[in-house]
Protein backbone atom coordinates (compact mmCIF):
# COMPACT_ATOMS: atom_id res chain seq x y z
CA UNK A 1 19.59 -12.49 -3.06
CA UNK A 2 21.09 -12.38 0.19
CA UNK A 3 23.03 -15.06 1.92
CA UNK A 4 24.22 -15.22 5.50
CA UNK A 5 28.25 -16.15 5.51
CA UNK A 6 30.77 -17.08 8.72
CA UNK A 7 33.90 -14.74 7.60
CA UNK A 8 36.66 -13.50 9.35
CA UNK A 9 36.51 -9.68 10.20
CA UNK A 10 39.21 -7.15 11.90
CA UNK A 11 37.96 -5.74 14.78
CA UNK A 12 40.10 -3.28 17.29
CA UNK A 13 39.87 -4.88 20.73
CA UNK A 14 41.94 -3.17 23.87
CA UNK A 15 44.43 -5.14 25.45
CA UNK A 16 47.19 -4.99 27.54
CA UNK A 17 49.55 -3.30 25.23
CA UNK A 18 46.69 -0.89 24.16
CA UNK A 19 44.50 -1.04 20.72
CA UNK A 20 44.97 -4.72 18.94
CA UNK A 21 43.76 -5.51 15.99
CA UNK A 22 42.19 -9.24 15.94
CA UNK A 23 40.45 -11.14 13.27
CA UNK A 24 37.08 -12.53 14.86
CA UNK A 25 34.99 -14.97 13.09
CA UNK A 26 31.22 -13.77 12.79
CA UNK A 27 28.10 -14.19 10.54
CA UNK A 28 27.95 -11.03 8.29
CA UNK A 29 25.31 -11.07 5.32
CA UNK A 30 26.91 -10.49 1.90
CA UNK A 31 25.11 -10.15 -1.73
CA UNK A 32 24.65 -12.80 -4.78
CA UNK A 33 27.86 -11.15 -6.55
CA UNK A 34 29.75 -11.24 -3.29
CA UNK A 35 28.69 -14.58 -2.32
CA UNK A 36 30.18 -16.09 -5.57
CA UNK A 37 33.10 -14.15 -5.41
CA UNK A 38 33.96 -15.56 -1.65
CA UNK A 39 33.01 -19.23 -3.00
CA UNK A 40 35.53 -19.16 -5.98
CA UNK A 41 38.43 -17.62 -3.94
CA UNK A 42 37.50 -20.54 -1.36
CA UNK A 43 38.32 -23.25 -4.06
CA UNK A 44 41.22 -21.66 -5.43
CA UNK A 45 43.13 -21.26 -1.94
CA UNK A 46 46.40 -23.30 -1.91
CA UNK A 47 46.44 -26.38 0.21
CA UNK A 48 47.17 -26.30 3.73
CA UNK A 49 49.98 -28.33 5.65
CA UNK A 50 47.56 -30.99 7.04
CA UNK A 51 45.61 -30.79 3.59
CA UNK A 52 49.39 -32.04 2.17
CA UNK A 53 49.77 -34.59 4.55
CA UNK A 54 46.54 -35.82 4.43
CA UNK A 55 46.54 -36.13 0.39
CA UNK A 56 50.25 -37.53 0.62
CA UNK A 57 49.04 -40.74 3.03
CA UNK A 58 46.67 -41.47 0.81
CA UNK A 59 47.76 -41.71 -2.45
CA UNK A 60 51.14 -42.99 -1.52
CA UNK A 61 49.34 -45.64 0.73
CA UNK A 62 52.83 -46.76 2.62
C-alpha cells in the first residue's frame, strides 16, 4: 500500500555563496514497510525544548 507522507528532503539550491544544501519539506510517497518505519522513529524522538516546558507547567502546576 502506498501512503503519501510530508518529510523533509535535501535538495542543492544555488545561493550566494554557490551550491547549498537545504532541507525542504515536501509530500513524497513512501511504501507500507517504510511508512511504519517513519511512524515508530516519530514516537521514539526525544522531547523537544518547548515539549519540556510544556510537560514541566503542567504537572508541576505552580
Amino acid at each position: 500500500m502506498k501512503h503519501k507522507v510530508r518529510a523533509l528532503v535535501q535538495v542543492e539550491k544555488y545561493g550566494l555563496f554557490g551550491k547549498q544544501k537545504v532541507f525542504e519539506e515536501r509530500t513524497i510517497t513512501v511504501d507500507g514497510k517504510t511508512y511504519r518505519k517513519m511512524k515508530k522513529a516519530e514516537q521514539e524522538r526525544p522531547f523537544s525544548i518547548g515539549e519540556m516546558v510544556f510537560y514541566d507547567l503542567i504537572w508541576d502546576g505552580d
